[in-house]
N, C-alpha and C. Protein backbone atom coordinates (compact mmCIF):
# COMPACT_ATOMS: atom_id res chain seq x y z
N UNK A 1 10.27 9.71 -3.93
CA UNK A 1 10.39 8.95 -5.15
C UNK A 1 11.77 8.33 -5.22
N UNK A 2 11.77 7.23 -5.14
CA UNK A 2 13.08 6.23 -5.36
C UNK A 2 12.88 5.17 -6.53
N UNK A 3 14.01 4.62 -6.54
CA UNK A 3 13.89 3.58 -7.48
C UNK A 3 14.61 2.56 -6.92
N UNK A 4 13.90 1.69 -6.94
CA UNK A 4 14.42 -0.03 -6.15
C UNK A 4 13.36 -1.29 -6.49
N UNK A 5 13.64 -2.03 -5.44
CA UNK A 5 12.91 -3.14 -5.42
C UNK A 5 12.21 -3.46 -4.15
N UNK A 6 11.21 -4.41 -4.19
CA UNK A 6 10.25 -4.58 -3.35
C UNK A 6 10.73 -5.93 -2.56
N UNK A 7 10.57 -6.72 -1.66
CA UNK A 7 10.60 -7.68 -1.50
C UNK A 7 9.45 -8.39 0.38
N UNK A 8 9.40 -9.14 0.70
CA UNK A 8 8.64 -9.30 1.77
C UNK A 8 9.54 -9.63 2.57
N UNK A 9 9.39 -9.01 4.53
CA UNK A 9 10.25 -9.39 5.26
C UNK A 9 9.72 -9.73 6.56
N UNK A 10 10.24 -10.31 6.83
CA UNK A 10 9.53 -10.37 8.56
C UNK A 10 9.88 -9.26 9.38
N UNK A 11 9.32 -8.71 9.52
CA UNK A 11 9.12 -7.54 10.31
C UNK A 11 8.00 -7.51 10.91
N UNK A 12 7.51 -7.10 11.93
CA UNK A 12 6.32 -7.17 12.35
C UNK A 12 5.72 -5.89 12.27
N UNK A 13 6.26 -4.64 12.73
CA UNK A 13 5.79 -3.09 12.84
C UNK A 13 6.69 -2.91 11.64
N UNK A 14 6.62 -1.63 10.81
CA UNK A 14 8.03 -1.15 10.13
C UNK A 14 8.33 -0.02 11.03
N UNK A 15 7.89 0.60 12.14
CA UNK A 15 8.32 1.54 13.00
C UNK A 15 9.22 1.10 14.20
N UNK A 16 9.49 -0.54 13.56
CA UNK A 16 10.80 -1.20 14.73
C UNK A 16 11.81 -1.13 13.70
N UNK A 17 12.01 -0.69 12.95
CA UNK A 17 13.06 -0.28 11.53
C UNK A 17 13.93 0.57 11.85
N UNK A 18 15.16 0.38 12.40
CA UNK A 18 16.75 1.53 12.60
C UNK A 18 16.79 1.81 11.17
N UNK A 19 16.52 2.79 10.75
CA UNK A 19 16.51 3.59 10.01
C UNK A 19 18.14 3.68 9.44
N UNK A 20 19.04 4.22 8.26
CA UNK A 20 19.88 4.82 8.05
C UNK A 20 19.94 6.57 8.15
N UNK A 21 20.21 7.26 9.09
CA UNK A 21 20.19 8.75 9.51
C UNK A 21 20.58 9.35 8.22
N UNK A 22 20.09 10.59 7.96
CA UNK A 22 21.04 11.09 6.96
C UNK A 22 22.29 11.67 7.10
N UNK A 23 22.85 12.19 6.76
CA UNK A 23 23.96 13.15 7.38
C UNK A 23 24.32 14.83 6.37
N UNK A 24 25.13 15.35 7.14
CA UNK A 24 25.14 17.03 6.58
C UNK A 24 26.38 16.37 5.61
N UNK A 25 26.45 17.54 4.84
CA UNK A 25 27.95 17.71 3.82
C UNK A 25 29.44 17.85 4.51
N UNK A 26 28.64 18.94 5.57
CA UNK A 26 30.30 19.33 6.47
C UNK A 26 30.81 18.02 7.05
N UNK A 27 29.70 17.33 7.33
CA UNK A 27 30.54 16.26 8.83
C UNK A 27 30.77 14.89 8.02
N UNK A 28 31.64 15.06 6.35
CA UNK A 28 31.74 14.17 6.17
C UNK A 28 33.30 13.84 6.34
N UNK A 29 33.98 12.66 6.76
CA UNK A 29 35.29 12.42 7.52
C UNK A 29 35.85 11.72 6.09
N UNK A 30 37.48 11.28 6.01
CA UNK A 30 37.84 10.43 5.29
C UNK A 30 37.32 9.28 4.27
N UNK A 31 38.17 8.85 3.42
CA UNK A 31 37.08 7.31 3.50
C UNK A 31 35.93 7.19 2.64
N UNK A 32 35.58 8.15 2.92
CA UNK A 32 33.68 8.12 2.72
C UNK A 32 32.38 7.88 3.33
N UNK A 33 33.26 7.89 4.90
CA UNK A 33 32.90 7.70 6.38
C UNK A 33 32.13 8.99 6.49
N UNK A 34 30.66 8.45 7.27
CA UNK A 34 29.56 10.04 7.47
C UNK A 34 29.60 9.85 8.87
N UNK A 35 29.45 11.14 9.23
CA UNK A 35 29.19 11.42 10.94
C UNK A 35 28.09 11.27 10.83
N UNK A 36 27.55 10.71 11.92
CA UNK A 36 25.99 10.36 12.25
C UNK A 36 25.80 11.99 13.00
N UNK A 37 24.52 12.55 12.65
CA UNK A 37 23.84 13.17 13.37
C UNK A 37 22.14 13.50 13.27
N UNK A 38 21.41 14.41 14.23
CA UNK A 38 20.11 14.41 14.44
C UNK A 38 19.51 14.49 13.05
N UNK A 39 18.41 13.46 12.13
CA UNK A 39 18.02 13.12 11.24
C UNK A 39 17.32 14.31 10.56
N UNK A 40 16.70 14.91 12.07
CA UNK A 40 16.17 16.88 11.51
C UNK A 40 16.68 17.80 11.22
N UNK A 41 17.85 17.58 11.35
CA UNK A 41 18.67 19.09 11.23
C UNK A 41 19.64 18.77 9.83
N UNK A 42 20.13 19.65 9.27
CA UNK A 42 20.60 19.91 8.06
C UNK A 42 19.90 20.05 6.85
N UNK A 43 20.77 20.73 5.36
CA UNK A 43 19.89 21.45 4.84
C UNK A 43 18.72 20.69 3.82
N UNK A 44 18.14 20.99 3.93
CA UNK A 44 16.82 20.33 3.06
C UNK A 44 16.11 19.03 3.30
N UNK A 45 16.29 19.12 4.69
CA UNK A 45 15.64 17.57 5.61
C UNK A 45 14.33 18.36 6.17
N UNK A 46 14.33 19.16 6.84
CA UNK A 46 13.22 19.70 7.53
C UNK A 46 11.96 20.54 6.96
N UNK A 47 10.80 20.14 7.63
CA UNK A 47 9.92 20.96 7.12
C UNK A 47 10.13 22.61 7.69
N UNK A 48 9.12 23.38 7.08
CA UNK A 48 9.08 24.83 7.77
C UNK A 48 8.68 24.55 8.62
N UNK A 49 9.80 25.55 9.80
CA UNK A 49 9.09 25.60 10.87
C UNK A 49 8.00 26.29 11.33
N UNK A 50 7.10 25.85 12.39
CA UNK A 50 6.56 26.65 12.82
C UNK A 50 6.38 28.03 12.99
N UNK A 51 5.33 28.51 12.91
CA UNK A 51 5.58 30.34 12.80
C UNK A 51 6.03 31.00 12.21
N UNK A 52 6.67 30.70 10.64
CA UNK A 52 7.36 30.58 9.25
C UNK A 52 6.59 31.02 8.28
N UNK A 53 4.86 30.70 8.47
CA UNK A 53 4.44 30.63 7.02
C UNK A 53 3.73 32.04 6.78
N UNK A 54 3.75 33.59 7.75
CA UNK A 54 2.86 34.50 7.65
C UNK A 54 3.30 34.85 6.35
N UNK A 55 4.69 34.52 5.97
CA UNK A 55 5.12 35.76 4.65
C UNK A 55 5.63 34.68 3.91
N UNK A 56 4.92 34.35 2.92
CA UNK A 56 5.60 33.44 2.11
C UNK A 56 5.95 33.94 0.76
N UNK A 57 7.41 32.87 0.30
CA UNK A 57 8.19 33.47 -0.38
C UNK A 57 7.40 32.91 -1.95
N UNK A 58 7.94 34.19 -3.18
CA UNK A 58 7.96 34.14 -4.11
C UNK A 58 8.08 32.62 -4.68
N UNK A 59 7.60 31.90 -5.65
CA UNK A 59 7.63 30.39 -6.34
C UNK A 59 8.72 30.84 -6.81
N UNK A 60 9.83 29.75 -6.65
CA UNK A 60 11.26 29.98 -7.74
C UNK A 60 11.16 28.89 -8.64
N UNK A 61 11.15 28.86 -10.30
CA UNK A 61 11.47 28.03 -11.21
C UNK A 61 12.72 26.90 -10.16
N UNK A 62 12.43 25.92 -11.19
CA UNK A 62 13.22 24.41 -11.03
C UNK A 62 13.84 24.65 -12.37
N UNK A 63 15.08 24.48 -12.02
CA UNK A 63 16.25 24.27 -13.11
C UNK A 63 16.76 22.80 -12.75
N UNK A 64 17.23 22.69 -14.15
CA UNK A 64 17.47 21.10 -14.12
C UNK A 64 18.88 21.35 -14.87
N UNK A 65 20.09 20.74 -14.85
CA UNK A 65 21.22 21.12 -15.27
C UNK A 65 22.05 19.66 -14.72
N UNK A 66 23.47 19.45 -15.62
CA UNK A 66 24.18 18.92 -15.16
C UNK A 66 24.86 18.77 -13.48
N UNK A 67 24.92 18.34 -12.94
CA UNK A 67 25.57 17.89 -11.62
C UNK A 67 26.81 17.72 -11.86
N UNK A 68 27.63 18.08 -10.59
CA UNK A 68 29.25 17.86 -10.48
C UNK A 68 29.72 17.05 -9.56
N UNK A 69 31.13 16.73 -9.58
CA UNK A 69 30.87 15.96 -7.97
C UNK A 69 30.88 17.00 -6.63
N UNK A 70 31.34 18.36 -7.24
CA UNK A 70 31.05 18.95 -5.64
C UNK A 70 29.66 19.21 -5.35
N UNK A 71 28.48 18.28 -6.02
CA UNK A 71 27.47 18.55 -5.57
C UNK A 71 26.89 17.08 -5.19
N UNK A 72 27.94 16.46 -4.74
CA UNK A 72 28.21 14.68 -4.28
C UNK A 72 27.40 15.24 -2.70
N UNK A 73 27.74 15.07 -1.87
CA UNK A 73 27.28 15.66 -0.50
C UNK A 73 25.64 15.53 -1.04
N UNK A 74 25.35 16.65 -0.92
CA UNK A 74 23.79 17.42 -0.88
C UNK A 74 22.84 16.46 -1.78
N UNK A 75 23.54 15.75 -2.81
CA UNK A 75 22.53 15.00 -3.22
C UNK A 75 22.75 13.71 -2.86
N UNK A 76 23.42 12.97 -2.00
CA UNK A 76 23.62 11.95 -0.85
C UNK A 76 22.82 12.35 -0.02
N UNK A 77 22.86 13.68 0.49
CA UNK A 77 21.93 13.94 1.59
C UNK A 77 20.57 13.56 1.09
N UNK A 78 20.41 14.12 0.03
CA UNK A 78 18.92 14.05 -0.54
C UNK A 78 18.42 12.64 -1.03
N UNK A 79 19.42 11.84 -1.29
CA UNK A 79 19.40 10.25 -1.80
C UNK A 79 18.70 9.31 -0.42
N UNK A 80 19.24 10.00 0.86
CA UNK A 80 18.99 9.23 1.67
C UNK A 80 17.89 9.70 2.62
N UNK A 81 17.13 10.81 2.32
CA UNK A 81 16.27 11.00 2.51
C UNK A 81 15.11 10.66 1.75
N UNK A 82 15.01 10.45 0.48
CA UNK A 82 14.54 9.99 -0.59
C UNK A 82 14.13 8.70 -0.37
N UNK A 83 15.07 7.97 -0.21
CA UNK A 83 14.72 6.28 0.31
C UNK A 83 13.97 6.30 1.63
N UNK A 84 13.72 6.98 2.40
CA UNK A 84 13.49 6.50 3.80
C UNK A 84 12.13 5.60 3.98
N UNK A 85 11.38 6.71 3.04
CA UNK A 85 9.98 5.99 2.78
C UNK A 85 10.26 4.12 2.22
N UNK A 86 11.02 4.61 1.47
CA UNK A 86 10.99 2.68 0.93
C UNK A 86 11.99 1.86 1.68
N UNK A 87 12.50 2.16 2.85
CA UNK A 87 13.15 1.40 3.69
C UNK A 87 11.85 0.52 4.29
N UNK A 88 10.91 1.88 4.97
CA UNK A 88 9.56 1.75 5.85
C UNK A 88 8.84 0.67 4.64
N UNK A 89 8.68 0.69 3.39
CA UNK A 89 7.82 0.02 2.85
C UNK A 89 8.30 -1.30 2.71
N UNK A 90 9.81 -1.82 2.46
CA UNK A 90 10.03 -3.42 2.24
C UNK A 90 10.92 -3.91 3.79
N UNK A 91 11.23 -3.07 4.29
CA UNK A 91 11.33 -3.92 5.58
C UNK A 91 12.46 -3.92 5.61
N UNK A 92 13.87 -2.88 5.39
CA UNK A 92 14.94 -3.20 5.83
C UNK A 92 15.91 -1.78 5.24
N UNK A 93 16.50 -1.57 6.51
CA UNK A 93 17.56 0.04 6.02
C UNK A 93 18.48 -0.42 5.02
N UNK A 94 18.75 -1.49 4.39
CA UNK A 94 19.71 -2.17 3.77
C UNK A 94 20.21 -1.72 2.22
N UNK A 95 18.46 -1.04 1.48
CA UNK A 95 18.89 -0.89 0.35
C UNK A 95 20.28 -0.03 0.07
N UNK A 96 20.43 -0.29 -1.52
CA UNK A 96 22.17 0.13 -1.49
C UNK A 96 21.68 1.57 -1.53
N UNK A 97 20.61 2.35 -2.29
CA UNK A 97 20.72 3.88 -1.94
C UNK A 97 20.88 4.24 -0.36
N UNK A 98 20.48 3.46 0.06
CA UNK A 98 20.91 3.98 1.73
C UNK A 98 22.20 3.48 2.78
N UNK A 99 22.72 2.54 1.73
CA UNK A 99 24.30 1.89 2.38
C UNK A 99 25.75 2.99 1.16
N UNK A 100 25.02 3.51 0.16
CA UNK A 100 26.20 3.95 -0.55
C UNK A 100 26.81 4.78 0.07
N UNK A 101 28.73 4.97 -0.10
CA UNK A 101 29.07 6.09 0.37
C UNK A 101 29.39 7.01 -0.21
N UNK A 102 29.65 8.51 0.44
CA UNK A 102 29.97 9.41 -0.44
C UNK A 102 31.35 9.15 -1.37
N UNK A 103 32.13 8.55 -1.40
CA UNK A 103 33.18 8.06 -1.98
C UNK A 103 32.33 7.11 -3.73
N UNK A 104 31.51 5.81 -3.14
CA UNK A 104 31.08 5.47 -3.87
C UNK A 104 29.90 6.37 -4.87
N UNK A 105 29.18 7.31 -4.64
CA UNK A 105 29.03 8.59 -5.12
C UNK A 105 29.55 9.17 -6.22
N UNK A 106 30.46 9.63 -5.42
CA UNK A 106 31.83 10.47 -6.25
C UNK A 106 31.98 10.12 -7.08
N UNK A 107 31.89 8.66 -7.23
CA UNK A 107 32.85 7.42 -8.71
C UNK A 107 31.97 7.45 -9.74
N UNK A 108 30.50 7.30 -9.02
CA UNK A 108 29.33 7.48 -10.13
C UNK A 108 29.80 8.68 -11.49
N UNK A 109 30.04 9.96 -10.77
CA UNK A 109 30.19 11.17 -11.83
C UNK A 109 31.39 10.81 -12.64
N UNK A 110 32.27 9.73 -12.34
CA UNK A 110 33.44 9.77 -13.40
C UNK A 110 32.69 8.44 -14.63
N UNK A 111 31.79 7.69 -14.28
CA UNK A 111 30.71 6.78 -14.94
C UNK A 111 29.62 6.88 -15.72
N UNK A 112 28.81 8.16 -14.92
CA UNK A 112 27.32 8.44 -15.04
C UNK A 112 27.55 9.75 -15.39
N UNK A 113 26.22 10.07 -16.35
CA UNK A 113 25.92 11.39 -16.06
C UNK A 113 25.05 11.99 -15.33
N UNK A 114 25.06 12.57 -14.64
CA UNK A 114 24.31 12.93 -13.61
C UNK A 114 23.49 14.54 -13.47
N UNK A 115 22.16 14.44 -13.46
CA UNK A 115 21.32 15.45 -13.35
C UNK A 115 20.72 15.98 -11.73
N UNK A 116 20.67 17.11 -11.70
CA UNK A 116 20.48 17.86 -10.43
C UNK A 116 18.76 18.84 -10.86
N UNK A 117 18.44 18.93 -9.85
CA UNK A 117 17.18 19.67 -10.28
C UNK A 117 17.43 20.91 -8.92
N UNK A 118 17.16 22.03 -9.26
CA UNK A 118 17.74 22.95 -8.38
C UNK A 118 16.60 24.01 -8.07
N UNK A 119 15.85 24.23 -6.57
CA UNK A 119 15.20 25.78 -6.48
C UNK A 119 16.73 26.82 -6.23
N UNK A 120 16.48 27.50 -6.56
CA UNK A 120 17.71 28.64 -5.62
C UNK A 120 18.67 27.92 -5.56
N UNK A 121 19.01 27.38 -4.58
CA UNK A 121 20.87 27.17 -3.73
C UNK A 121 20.34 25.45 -3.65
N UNK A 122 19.14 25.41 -3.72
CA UNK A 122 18.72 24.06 -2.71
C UNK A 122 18.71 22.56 -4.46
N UNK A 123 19.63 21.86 -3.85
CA UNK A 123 19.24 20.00 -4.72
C UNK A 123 17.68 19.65 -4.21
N UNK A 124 17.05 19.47 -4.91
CA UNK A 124 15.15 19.03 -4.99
C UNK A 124 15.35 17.80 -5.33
N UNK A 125 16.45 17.38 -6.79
CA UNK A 125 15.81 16.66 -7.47
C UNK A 125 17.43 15.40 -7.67
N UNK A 126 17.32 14.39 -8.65
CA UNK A 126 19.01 14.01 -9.21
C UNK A 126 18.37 12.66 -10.07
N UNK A 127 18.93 12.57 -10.66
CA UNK A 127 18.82 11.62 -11.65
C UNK A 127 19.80 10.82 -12.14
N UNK A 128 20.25 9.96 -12.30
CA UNK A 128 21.80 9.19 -13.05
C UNK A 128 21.62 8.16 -14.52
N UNK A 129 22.31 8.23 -15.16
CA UNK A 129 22.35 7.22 -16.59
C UNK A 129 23.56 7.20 -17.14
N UNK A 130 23.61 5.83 -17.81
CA UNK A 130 24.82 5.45 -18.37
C UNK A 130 24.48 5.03 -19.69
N UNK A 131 25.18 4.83 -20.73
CA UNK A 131 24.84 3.97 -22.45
C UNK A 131 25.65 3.07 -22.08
N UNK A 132 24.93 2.00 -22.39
CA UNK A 132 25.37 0.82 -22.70
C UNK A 132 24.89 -0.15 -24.04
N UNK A 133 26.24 0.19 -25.03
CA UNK A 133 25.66 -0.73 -26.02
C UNK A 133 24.34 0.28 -26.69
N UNK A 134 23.09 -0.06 -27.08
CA UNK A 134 22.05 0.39 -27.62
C UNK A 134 21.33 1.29 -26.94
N UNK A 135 21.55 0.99 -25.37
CA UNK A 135 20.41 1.55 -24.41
C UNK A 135 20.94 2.16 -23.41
N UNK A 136 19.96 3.44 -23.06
CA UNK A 136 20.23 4.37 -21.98
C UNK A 136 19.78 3.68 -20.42
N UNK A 137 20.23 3.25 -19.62
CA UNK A 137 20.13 2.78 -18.33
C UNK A 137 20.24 3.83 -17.40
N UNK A 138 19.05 3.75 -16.84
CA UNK A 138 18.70 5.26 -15.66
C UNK A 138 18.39 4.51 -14.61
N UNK A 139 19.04 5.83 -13.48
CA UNK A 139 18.22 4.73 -12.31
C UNK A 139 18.52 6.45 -11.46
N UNK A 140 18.34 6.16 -10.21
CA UNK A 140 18.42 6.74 -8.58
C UNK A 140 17.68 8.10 -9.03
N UNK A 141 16.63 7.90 -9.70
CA UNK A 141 14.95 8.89 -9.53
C UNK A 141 14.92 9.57 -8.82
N UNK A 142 15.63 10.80 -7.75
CA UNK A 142 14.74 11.30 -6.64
C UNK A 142 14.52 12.26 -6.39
N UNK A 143 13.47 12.58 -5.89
CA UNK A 143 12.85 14.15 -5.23
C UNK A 143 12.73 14.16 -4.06
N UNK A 144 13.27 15.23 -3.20
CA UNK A 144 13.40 15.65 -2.02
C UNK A 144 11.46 15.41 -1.93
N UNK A 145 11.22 14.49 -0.33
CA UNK A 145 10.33 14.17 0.04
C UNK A 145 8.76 15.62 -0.12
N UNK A 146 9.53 16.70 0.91
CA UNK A 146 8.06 17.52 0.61
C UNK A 146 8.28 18.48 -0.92
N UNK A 147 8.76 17.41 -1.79
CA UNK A 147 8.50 18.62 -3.49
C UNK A 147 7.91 17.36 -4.34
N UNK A 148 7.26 16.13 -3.60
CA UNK A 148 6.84 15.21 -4.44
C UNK A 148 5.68 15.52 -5.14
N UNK A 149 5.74 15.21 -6.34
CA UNK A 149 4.01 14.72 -7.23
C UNK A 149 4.05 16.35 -7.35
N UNK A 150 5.00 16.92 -7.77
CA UNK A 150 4.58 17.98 -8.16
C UNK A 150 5.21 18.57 -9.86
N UNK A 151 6.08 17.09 -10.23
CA UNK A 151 6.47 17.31 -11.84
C UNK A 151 7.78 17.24 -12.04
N UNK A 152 8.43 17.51 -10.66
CA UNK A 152 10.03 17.41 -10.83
C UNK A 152 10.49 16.30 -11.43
N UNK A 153 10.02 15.18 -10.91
CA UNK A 153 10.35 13.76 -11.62
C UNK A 153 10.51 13.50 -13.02
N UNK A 154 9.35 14.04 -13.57
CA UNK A 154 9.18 14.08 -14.61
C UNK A 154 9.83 14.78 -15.44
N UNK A 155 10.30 16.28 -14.86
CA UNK A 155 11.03 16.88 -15.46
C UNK A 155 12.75 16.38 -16.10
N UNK A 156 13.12 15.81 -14.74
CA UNK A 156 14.47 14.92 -14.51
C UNK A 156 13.84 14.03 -16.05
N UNK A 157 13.19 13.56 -15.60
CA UNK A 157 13.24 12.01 -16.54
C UNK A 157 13.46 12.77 -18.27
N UNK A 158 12.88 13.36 -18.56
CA UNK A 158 12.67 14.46 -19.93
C UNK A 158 13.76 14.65 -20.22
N UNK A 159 14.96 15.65 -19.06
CA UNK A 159 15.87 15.98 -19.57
C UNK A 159 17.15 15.21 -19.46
N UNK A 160 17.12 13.99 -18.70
CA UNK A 160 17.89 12.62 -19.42
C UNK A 160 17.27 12.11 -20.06
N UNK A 161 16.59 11.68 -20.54
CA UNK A 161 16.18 10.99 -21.96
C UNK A 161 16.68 11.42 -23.00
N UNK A 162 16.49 13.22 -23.17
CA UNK A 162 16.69 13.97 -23.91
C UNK A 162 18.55 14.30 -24.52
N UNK A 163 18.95 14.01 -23.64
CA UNK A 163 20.51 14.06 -23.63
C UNK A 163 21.05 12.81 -23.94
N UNK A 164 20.70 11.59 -23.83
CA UNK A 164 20.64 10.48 -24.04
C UNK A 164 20.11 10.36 -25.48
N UNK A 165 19.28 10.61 -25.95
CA UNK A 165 18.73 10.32 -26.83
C UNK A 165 19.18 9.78 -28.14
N UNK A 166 20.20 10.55 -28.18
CA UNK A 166 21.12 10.89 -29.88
C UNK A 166 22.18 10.04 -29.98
N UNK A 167 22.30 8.78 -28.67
CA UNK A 167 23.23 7.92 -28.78
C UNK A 167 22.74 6.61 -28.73
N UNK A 168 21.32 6.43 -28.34
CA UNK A 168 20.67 5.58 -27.89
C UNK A 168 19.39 4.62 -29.22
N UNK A 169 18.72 3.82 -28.76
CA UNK A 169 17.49 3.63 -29.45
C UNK A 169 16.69 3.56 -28.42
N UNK A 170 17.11 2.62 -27.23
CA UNK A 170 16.15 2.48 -25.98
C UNK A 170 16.73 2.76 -24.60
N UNK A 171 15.85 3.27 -23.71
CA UNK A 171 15.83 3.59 -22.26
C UNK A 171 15.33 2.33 -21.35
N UNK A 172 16.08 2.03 -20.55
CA UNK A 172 15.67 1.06 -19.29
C UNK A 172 16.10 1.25 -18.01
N UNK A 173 14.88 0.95 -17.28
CA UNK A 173 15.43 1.12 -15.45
C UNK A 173 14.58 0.08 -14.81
N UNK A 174 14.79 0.39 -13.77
CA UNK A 174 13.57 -0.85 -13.10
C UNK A 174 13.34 0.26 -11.47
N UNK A 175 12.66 -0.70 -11.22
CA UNK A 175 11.85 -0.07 -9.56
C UNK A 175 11.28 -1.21 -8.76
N UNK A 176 10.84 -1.36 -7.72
CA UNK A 176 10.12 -2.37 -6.88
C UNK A 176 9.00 -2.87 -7.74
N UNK A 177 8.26 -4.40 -7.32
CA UNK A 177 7.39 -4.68 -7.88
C UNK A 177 6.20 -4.00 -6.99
N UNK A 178 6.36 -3.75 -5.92
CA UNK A 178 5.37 -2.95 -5.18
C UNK A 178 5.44 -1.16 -4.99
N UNK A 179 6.67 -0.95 -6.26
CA UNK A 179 6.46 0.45 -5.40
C UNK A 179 5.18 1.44 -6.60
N UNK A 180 4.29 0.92 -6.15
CA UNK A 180 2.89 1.52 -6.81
C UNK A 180 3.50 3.17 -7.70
N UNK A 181 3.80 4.09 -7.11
CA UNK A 181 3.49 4.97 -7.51
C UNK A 181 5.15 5.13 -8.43
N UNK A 182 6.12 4.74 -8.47
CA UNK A 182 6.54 4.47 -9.60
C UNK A 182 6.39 4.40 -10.89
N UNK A 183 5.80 2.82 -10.64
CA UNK A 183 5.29 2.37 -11.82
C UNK A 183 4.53 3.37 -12.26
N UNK A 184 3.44 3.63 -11.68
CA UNK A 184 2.25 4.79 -12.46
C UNK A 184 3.01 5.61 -13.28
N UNK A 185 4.04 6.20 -12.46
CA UNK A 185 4.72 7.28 -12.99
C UNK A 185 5.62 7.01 -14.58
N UNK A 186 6.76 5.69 -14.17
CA UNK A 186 6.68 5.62 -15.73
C UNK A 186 5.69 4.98 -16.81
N UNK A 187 4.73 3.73 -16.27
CA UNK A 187 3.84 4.06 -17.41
C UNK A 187 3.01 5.17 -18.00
N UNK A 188 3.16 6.26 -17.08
CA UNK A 188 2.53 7.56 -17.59
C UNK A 188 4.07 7.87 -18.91
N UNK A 189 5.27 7.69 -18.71
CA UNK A 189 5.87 8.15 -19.70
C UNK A 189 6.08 7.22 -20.41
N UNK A 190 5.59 6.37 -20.35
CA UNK A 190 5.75 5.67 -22.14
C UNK A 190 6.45 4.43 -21.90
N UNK A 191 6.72 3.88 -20.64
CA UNK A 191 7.60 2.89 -20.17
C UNK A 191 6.76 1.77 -19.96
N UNK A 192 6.86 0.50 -20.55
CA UNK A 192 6.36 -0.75 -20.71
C UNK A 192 7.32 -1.79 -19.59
N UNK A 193 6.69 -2.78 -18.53
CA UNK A 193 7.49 -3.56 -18.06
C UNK A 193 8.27 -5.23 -18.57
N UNK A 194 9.18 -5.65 -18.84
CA UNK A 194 9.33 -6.63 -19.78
C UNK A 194 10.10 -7.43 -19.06
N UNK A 195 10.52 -7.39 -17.50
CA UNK A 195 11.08 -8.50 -16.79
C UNK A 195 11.06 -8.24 -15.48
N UNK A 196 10.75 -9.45 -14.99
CA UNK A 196 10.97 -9.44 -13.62
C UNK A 196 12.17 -10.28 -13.05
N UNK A 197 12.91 -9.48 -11.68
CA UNK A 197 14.64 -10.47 -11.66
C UNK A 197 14.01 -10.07 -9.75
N UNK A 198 14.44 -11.59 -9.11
CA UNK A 198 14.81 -11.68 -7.75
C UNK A 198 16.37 -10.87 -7.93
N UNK A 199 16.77 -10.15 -6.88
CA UNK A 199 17.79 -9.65 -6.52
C UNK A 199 18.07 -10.48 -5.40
N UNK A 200 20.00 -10.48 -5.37
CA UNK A 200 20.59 -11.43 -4.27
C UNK A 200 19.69 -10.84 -2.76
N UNK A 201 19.08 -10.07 -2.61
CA UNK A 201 18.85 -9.93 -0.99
C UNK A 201 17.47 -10.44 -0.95
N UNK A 202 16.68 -10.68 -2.44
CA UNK A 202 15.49 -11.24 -2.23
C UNK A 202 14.50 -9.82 -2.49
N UNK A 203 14.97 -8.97 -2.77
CA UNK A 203 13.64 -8.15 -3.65
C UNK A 203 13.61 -8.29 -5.04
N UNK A 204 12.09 -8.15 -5.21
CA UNK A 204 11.46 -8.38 -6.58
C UNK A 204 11.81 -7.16 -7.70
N UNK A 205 12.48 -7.18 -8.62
CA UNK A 205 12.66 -5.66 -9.47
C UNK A 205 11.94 -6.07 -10.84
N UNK A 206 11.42 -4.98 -10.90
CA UNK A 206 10.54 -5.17 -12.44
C UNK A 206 11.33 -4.20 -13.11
N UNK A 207 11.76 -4.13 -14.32
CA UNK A 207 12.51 -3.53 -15.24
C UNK A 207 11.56 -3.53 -16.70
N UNK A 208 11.67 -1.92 -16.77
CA UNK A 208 11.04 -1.02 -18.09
C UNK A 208 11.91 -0.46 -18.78
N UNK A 209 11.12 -0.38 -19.97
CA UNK A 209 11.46 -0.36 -21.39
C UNK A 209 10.84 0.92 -22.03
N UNK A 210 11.39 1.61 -22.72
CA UNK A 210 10.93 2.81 -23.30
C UNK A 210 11.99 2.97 -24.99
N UNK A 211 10.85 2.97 -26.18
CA UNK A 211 12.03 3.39 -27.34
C UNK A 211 12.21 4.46 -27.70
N UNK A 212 13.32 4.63 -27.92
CA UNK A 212 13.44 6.69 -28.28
C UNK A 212 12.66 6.81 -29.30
N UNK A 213 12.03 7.95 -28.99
CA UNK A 213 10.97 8.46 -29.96
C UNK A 213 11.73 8.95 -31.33
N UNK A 214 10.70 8.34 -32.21
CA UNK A 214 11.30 8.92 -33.43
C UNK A 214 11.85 10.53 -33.79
């Protein structure tokens, strides 16, 4: 689950797509410069492995809580795993969730407030919003790929709205004009679409509207 825009590209396969790798927390250098390494390894990229599943563990509640920046890393990691799918869907590693750096990150938390959704030790989830003027502006939606469609999203979205609320009248974000299951998702919460804007690289963003509930 991401939030972006859609746009059409020439591409012929999307499996001829150089990808943006993710990277670990440790191997991050100066700058805001990431060490490239193997896209499988580090924490909360991989599925269980094999031969893993005889004893499975206890369900742990999802806590949802403020974010810090020392939790900048892990949810970069998770940001850019998050997008990968919608790189594959509009045709280009380019979007900014997958060009931001951990530096640019960082700056968000002195801007944004920022929500984390947490099993145990592990970032699942993150959310960001700012007030501006009348309205709460949310954006970078995401759930770690295998915890999708299972409510986290929703949960995130609830408890920024909710914190937001008491300063606000209305909520707005936008997403791709194609990214189907988005949309579903906020018109399931109450979110109406009221514009469509070309972005300078040429994707389509549809932007929703939601009024704080009385």
């Amino acid at each position: 689950m991401a939030i972006h825009g859609a746009a059409t590209f020439a591409f012929a396969r999307p499996e001829a797509l150089t990808l943006v790798p993710p990277f670990h927390p440790d191997q991050v250098g100066g700058g805001g410069e990431m060490a490239r390494h193997d896209p499988l390894s580090g924490p909360g990229l991989a599925s269980v492995p094999h031969g893993c599943h005889d004893a499975p563990m206890a369900p742990q509640p999802v806590i949802v809580e403020p974010a810090d920046a020392g939790d900048a890393g892990e949810i970069l990691v998770l940001q850019r795993a998050a997008y990968q799918s919608e790189a594959l869907r509009y045709g280009t590693p380019r979007l900014p969730p997958l060009t931001q750096t951990l530096d640019e990150l960082r700056r968000d938390f002195d801007e944004q407030l920022v929500l984390k959704a947490t099993i145990g030790e592990r970032i699942v989830g993150s959310v960001r919003a700012r007030v501006g003027g009348d309205t709460g502006f949310i954006g970078r939606l995401i759930v770690a790929p295998d915890l999708q469609r299972q409510g986290i999203g929703s949960r995130l979205m609830a408890e920024i709205e909710a914190l937001l609320g008491p300063q606000v009248a209305r909520f707005e974000l936008f997403t791709g004009d194609r990214s189907e299951g988005n949309l579903t998702l906020y018109r399931r919460l109450g979110y109406t679409p009221f514009d469509r804007r070309e972005a300078s690289d040429g994707v389509t963003l549809v932007f929703l509207e939601k009024p704080r509930p009385a």
